[in-house]
PDB file of N, CA and C in Angstrom:
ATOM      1  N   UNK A   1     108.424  94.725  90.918  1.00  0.00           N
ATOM      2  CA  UNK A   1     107.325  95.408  91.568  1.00  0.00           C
ATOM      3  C   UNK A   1     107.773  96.823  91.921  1.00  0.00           C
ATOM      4  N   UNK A   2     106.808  98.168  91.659  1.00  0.00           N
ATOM      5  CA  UNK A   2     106.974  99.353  91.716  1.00  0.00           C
ATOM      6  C   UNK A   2     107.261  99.840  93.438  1.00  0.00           C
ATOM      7  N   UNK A   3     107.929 100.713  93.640  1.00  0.00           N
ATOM      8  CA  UNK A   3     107.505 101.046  95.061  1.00  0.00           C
ATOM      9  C   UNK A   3     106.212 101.350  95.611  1.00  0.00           C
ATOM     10  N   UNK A   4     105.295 101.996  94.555  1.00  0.00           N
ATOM     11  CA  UNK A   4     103.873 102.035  94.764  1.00  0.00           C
ATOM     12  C   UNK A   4     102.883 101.134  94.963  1.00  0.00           C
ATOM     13  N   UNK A   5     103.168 100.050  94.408  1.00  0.00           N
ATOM     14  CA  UNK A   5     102.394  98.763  94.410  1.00  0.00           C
ATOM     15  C   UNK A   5     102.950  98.176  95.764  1.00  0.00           C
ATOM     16  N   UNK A   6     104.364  97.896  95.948  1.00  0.00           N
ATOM     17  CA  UNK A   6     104.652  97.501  97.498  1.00  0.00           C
ATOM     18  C   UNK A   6     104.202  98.321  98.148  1.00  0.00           C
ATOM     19  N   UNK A   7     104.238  99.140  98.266  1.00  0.00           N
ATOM     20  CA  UNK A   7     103.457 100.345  99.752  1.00  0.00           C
ATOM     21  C   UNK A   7     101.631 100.106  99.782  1.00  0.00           C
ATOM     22  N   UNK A   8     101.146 100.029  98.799  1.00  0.00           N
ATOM     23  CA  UNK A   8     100.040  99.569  98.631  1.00  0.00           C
ATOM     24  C   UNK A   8      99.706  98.534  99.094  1.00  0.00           C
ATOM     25  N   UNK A   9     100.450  97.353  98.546  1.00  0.00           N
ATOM     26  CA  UNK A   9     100.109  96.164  99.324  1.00  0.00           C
ATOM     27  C   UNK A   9     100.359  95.831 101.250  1.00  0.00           C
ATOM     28  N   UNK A  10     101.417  96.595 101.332  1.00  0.00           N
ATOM     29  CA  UNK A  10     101.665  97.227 102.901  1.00  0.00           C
ATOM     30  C   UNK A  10     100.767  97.640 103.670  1.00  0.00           C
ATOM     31  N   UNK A  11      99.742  98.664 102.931  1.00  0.00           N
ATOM     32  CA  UNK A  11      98.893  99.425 103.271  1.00  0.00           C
ATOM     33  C   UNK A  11      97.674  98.325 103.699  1.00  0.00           C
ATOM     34  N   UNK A  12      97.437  97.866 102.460  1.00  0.00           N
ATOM     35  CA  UNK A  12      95.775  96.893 102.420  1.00  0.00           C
ATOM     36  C   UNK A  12      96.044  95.678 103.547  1.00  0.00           C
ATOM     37  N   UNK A  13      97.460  94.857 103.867  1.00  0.00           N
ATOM     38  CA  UNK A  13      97.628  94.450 104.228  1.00  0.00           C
ATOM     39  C   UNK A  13      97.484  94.551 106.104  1.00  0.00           C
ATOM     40  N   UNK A  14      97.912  96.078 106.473  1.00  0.00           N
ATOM     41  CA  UNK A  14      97.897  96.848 107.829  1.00  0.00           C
ATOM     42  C   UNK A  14      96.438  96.893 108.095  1.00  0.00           C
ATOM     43  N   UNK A  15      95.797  97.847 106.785  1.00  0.00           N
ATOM     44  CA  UNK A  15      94.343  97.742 107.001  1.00  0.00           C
ATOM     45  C   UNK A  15      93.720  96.914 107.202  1.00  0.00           C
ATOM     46  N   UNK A  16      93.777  95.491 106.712  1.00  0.00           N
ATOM     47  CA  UNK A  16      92.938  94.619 107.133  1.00  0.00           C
ATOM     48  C   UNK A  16      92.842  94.854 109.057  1.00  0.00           C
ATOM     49  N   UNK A  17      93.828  95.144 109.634  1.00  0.00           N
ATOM     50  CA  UNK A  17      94.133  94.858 111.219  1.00  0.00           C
ATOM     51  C   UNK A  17      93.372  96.024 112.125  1.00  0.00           C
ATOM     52  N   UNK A  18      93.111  96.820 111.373  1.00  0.00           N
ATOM     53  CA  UNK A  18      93.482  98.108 112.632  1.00  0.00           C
ATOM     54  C   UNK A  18      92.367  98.856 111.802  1.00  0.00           C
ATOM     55  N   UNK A  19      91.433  99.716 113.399  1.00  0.00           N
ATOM     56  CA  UNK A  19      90.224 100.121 112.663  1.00  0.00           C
ATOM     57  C   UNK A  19      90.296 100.963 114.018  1.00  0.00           C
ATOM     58  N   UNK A  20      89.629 102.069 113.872  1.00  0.00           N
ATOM     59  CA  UNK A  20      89.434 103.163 114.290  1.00  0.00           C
ATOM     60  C   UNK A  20      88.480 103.876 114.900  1.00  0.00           C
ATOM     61  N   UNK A  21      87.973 104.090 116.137  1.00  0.00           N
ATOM     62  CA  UNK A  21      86.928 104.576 116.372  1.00  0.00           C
ATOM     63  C   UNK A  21      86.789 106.125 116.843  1.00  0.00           C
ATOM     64  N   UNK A  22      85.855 106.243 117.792  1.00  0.00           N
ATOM     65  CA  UNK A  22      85.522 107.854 118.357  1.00  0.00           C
ATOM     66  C   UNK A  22      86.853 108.003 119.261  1.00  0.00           C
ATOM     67  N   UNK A  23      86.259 106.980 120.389  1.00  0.00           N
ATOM     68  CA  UNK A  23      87.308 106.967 121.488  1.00  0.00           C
ATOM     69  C   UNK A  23      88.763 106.716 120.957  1.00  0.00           C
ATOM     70  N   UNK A  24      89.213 106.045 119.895  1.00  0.00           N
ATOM     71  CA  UNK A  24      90.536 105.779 119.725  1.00  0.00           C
ATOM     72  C   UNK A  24      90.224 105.428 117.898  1.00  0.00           C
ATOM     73  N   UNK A  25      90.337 106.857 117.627  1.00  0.00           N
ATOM     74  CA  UNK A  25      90.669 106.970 116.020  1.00  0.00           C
ATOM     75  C   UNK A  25      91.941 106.586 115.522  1.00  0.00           C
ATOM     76  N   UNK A  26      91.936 106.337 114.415  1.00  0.00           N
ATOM     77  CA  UNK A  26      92.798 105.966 113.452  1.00  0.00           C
ATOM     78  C   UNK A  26      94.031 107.127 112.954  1.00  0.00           C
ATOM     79  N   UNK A  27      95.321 107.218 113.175  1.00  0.00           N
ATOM     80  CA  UNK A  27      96.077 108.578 112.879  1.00  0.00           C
ATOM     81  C   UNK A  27      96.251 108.420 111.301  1.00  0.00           C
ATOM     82  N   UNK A  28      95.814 108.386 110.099  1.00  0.00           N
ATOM     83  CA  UNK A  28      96.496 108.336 108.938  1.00  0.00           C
ATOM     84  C   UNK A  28      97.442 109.237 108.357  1.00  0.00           C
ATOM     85  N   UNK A  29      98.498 109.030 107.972  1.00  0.00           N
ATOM     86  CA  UNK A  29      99.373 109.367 107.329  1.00  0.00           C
ATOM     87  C   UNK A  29     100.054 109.648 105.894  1.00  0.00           C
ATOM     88  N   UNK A  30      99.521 110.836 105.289  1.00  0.00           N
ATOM     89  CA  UNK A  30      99.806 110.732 103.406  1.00  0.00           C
ATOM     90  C   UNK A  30     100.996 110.886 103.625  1.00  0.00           C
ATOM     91  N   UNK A  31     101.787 111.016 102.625  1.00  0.00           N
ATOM     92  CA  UNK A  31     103.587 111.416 102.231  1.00  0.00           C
ATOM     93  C   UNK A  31     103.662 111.882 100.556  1.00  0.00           C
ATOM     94  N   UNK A  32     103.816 113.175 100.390  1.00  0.00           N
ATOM     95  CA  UNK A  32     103.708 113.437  98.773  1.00  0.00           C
ATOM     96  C   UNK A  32     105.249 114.144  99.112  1.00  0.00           C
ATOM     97  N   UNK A  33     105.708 114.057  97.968  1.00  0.00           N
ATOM     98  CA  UNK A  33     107.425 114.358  97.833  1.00  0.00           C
ATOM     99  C   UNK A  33     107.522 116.107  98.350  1.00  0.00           C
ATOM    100  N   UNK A  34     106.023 116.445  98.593  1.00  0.00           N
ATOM    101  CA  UNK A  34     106.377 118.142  98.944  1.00  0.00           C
ATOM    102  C   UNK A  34     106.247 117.889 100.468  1.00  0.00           C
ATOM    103  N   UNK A  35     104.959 117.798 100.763  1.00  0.00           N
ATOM    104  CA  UNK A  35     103.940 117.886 101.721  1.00  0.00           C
ATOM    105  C   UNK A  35     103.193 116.426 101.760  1.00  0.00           C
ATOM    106  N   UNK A  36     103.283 116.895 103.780  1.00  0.00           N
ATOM    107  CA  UNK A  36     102.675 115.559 104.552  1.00  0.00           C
ATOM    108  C   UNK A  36     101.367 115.810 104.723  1.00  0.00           C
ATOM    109  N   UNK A  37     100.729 114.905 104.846  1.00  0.00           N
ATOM    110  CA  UNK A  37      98.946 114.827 105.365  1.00  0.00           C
ATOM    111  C   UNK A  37      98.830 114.284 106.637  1.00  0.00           C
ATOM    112  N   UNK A  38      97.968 114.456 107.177  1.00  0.00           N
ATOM    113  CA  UNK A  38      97.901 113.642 108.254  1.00  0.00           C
ATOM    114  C   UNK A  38      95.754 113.652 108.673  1.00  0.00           C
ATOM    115  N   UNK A  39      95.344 112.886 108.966  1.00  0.00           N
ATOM    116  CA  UNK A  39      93.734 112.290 109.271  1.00  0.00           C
ATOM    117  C   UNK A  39      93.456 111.812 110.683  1.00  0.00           C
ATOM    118  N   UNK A  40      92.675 112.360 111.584  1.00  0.00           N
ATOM    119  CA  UNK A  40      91.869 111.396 112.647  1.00  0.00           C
ATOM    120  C   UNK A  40      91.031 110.903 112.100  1.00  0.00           C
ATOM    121  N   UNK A  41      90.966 109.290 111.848  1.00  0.00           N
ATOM    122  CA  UNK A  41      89.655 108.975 111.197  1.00  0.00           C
ATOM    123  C   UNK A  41      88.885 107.781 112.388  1.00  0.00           C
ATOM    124  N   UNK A  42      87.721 108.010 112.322  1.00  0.00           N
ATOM    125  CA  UNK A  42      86.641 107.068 113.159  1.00  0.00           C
ATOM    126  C   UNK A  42      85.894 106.610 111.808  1.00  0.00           C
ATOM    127  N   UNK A  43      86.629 104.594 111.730  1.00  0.00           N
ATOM    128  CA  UNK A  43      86.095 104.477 110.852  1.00  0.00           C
ATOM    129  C   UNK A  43      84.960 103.474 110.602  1.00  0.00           C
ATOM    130  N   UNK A  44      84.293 103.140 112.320  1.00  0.00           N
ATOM    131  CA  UNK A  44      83.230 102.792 112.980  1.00  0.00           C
ATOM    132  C   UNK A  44      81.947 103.213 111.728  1.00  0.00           C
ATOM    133  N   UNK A  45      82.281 104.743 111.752  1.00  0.00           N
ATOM    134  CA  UNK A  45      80.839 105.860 111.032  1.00  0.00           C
ATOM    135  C   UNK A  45      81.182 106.270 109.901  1.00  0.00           C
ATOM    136  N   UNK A  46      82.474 106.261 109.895  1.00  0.00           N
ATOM    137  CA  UNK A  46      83.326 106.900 108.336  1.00  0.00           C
ATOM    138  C   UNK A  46      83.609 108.502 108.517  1.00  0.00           C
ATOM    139  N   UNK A  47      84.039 109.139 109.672  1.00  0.00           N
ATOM    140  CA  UNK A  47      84.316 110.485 109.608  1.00  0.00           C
ATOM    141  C   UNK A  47      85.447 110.885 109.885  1.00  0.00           C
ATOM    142  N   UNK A  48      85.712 111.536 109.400  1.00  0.00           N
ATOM    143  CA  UNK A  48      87.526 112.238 109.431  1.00  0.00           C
ATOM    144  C   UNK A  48      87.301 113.440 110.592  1.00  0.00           C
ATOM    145  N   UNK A  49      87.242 112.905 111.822  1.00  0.00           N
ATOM    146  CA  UNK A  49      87.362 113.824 112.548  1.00  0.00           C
ATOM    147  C   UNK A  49      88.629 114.820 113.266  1.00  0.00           C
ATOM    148  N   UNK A  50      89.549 114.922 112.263  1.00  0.00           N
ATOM    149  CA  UNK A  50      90.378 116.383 112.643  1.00  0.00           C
ATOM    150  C   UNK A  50      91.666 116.130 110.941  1.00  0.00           C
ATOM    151  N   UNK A  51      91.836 116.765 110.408  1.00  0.00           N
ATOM    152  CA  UNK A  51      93.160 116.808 109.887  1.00  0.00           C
ATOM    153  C   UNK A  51      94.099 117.879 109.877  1.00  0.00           C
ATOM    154  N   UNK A  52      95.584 117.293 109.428  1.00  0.00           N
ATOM    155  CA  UNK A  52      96.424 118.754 109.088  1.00  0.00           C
ATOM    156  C   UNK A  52      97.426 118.309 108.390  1.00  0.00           C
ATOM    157  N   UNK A  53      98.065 119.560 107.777  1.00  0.00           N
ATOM    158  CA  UNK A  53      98.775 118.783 106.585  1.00  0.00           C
ATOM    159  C   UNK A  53     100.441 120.315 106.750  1.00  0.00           C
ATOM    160  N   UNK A  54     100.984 120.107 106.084  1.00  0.00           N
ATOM    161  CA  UNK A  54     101.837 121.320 106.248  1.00  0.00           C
ATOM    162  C   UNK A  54     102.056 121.798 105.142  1.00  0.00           C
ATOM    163  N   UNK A  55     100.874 122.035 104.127  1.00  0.00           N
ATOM    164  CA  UNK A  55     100.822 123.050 103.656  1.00  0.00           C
ATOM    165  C   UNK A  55     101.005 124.448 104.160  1.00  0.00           C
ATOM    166  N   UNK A  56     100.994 125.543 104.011  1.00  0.00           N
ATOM    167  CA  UNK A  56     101.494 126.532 104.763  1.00  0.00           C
ATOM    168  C   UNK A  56     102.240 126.749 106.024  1.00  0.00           C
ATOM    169  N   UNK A  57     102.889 125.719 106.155  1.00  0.00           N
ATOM    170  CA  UNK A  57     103.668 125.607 107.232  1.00  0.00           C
ATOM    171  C   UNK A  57     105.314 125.949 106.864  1.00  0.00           C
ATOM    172  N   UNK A  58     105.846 126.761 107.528  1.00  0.00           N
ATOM    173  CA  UNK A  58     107.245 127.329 107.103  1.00  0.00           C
ATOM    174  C   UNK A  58     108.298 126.609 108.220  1.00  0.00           C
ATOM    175  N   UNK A  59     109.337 125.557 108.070  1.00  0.00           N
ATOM    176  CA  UNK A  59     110.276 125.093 108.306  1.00  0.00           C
ATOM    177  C   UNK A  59     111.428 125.167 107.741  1.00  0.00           C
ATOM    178  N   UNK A  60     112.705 124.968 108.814  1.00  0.00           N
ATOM    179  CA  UNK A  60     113.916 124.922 107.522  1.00  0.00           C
ATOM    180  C   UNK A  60     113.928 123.426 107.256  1.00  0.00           C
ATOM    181  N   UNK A  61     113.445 122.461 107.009  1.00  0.00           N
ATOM    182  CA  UNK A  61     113.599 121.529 106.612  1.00  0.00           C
ATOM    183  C   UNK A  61     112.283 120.283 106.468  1.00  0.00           C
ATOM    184  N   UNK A  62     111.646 119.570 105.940  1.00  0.00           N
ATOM    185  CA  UNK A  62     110.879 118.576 105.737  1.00  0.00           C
ATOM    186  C   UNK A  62     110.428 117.517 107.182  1.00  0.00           C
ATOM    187  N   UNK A  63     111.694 117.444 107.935  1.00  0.00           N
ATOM    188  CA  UNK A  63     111.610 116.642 108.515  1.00  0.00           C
ATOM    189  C   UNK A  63     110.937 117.772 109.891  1.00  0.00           C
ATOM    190  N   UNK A  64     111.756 119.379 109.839  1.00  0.00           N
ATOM    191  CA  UNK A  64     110.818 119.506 111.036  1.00  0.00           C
ATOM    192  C   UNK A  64     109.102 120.415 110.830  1.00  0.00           C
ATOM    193  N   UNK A  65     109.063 120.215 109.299  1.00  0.00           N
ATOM    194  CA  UNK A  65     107.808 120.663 108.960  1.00  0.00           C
ATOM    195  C   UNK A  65     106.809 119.690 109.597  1.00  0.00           C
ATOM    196  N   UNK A  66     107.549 118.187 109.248  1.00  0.00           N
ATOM    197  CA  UNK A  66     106.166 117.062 109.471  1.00  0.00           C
ATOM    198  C   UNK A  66     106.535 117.066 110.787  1.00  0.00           C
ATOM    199  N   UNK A  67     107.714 117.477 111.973  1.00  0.00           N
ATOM    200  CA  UNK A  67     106.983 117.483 112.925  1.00  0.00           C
ATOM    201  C   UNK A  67     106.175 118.222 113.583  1.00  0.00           C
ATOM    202  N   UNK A  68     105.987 119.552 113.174  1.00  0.00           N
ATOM    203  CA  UNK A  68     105.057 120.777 113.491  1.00  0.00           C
ATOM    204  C   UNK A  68     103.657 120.544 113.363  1.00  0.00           C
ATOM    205  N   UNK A  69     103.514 119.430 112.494  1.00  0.00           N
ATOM    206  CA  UNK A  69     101.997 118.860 111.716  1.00  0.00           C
ATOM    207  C   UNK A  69     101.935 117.813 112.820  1.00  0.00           C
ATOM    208  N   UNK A  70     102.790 117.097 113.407  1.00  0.00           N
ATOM    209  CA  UNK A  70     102.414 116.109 114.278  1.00  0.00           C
ATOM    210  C   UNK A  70     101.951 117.089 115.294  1.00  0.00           C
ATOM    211  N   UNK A  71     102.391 117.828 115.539  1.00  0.00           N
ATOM    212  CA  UNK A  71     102.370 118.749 116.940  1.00  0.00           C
ATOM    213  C   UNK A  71     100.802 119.467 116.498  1.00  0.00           C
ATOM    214  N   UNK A  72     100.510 119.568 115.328  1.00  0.00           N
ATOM    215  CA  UNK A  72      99.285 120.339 115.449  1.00  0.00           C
ATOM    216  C   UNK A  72      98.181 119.241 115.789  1.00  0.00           C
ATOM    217  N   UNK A  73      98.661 118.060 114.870  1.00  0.00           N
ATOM    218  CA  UNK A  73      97.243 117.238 115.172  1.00  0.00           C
ATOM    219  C   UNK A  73      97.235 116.695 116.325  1.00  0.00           C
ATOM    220  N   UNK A  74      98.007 116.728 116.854  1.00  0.00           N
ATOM    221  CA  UNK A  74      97.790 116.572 118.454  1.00  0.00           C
ATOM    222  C   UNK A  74      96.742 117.770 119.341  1.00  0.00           C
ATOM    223  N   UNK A  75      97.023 118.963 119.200  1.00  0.00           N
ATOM    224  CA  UNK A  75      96.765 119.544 119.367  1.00  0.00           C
ATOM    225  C   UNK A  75      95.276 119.594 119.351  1.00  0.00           C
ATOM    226  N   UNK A  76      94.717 119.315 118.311  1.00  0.00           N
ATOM    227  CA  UNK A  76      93.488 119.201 117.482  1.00  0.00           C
ATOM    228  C   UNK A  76      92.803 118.156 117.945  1.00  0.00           C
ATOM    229  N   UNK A  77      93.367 116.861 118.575  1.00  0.00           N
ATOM    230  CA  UNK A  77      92.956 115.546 118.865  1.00  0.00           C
ATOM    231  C   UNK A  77      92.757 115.846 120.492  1.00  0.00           C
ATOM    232  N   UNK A  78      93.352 116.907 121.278  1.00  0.00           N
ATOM    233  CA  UNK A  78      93.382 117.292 122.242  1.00  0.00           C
ATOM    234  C   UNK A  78      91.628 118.051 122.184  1.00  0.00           C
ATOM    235  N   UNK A  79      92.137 118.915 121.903  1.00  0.00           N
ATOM    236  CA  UNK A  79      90.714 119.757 121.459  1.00  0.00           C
ATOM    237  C   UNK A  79      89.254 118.669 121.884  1.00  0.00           C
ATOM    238  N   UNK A  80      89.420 117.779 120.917  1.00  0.00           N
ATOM    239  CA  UNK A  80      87.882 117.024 121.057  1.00  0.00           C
ATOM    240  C   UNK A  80      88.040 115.849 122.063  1.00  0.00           C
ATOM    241  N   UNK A  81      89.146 116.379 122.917  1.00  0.00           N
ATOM    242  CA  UNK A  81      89.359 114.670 124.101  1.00  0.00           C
ATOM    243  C   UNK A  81      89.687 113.639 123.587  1.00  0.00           C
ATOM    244  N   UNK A  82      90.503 113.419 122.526  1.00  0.00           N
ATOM    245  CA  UNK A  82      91.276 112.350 122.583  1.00  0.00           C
ATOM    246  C   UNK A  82      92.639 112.297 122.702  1.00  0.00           C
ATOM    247  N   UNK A  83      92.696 110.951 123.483  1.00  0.00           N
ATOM    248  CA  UNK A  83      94.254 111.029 124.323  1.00  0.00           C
ATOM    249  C   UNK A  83      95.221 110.237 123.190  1.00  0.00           C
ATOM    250  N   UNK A  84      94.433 108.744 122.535  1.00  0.00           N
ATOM    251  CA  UNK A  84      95.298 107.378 122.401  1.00  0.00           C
ATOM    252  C   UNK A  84      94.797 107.115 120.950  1.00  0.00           C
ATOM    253  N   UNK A  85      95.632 107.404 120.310  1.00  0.00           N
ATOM    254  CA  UNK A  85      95.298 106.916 118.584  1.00  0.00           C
ATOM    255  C   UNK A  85      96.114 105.710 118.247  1.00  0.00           C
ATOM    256  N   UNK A  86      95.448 105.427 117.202  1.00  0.00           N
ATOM    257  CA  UNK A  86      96.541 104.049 116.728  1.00  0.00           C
ATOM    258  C   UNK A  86      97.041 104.685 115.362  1.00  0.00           C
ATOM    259  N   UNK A  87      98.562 104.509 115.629  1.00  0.00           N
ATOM    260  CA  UNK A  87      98.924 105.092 113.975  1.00  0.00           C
ATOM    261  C   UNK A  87      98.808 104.012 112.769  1.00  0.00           C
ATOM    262  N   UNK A  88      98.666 104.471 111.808  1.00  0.00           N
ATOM    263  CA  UNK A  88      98.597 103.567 110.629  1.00  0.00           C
ATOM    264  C   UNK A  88      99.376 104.718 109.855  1.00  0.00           C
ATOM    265  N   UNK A  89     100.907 104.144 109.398  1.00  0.00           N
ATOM    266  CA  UNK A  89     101.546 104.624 108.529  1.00  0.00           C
ATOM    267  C   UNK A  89     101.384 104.153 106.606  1.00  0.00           C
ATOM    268  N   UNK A  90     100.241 104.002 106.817  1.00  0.00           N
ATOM    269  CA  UNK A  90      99.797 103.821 105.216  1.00  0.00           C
ATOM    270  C   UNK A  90     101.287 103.115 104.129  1.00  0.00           C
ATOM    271  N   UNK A  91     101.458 102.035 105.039  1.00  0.00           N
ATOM    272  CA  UNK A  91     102.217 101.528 104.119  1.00  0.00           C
ATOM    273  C   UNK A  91     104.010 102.185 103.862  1.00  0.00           C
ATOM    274  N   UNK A  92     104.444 103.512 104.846  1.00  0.00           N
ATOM    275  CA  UNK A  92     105.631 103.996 104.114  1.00  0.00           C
ATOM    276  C   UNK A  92     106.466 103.556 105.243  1.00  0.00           C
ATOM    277  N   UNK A  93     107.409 103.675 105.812  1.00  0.00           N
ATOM    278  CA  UNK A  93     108.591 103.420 106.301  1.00  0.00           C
ATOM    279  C   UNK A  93     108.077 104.111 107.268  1.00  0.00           C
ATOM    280  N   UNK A  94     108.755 103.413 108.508  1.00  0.00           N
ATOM    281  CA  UNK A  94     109.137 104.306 109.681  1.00  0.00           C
ATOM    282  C   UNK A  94     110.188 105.177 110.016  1.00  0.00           C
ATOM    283  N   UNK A  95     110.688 106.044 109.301  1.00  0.00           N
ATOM    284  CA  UNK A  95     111.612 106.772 108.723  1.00  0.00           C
ATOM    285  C   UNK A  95     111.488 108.526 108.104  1.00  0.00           C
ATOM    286  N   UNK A  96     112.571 108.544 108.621  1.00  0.00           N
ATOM    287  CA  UNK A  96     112.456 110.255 108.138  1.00  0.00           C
ATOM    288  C   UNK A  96     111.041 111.051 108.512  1.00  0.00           C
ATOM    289  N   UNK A  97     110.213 111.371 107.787  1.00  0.00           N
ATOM    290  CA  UNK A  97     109.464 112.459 107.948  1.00  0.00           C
ATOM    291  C   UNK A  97     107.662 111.485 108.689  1.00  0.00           C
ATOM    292  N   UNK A  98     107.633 110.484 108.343  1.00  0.00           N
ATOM    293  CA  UNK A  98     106.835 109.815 108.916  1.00  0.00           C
ATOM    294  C   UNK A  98     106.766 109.472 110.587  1.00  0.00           C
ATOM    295  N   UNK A  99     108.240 108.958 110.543  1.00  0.00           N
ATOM    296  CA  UNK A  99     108.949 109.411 112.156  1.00  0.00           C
ATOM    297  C   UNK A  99     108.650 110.362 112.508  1.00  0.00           C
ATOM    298  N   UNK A 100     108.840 111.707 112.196  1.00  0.00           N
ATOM    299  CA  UNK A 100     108.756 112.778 112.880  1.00  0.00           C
ATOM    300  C   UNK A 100     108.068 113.425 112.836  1.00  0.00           C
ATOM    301  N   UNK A 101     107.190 112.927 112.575  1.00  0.00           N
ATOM    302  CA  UNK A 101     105.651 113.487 112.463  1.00  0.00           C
ATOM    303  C   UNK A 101     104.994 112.540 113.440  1.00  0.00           C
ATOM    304  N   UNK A 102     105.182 111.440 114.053  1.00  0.00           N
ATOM    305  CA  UNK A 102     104.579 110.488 115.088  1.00  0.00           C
ATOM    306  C   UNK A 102     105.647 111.369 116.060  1.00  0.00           C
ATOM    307  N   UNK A 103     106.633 111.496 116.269  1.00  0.00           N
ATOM    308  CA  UNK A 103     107.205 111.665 117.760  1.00  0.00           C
ATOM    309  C   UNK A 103     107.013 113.758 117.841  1.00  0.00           C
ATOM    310  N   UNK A 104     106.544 114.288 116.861  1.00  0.00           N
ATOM    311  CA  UNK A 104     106.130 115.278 117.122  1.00  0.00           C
ATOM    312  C   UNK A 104     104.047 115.364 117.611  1.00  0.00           C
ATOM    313  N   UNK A 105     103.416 114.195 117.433  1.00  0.00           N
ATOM    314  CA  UNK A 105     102.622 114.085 117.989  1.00  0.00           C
ATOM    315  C   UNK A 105     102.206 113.510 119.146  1.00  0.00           C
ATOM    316  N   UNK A 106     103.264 112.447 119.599  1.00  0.00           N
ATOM    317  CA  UNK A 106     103.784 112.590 121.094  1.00  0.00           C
ATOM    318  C   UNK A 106     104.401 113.197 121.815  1.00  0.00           C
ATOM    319  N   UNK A 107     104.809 114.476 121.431  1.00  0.00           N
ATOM    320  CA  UNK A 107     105.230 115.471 122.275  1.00  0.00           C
ATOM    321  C   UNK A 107     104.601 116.486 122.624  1.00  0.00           C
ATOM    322  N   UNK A 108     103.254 116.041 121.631  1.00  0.00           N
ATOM    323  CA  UNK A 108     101.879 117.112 121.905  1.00  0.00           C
ATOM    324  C   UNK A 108     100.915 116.221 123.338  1.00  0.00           C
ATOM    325  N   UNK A 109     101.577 115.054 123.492  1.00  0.00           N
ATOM    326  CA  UNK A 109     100.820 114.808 124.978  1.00  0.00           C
ATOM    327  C   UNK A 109      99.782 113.198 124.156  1.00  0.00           C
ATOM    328  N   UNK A 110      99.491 112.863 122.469  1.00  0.00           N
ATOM    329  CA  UNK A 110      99.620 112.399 122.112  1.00  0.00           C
ATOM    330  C   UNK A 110     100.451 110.615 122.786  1.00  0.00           C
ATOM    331  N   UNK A 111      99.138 109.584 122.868  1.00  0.00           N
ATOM    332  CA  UNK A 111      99.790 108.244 122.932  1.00  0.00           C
ATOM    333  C   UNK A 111      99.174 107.273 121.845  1.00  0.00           C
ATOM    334  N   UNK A 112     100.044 106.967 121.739  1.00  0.00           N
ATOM    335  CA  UNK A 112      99.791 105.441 120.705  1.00  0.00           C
ATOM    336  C   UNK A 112     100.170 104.443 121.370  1.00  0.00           C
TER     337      UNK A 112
END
């Protein structure tokens, strides 16, 4: 089995559990070998209410790019009053840049 197909099945598997609303959206999490994604989703209505990604974001390193992106979507989740998201790491590891992109969005004031 591919690593893609396990992370997938990780994924569908998490999803079945955890759902997302206004008051307490969903944090999603992409991971592409450049650049991180990140989603508030309320998926009550189906709207992606805030994202950020670190595209144009200048770090010396990956790990503190995705946390600058945690720190923004906090920021952003602040903005429209929300305090308490539930993360859903789409299936990847709790590790490296996924990590630090959750504890850079709890340092934006950010709870899960």
């Amino acid at each position: 089995m591919s690593k893609v197909i396990r992370r997938k099945r990780i994924h569908y598997r998490v999803r079945k559990r955890i759902n997302g609303t206004a008051q307490r959206p969903r944090l999603s999490v992409h991971r592409s070998n450049r650049e991180i994604y990140c989603q508030l989703i309320d998926d009550v209505h189906g709207f992606t209410l805030a994202s950020a990604s670190s595209v144009g974001i200048s770090a010396e390193n990956r790990i503190e790019q995705a946390k600058q992106v945690g720190k923004l979507i906090a920021q952003k989740a602040l903005d429209q009053n929300i305090n308490t998201v539930i993360f859903d790491r789409s299936g990847y590891l709790y590790h490296g840049r996924v990590k630090a992109l959750a504890e850079g969005a709890r340092e934006g004031k950010l709870s899960f």
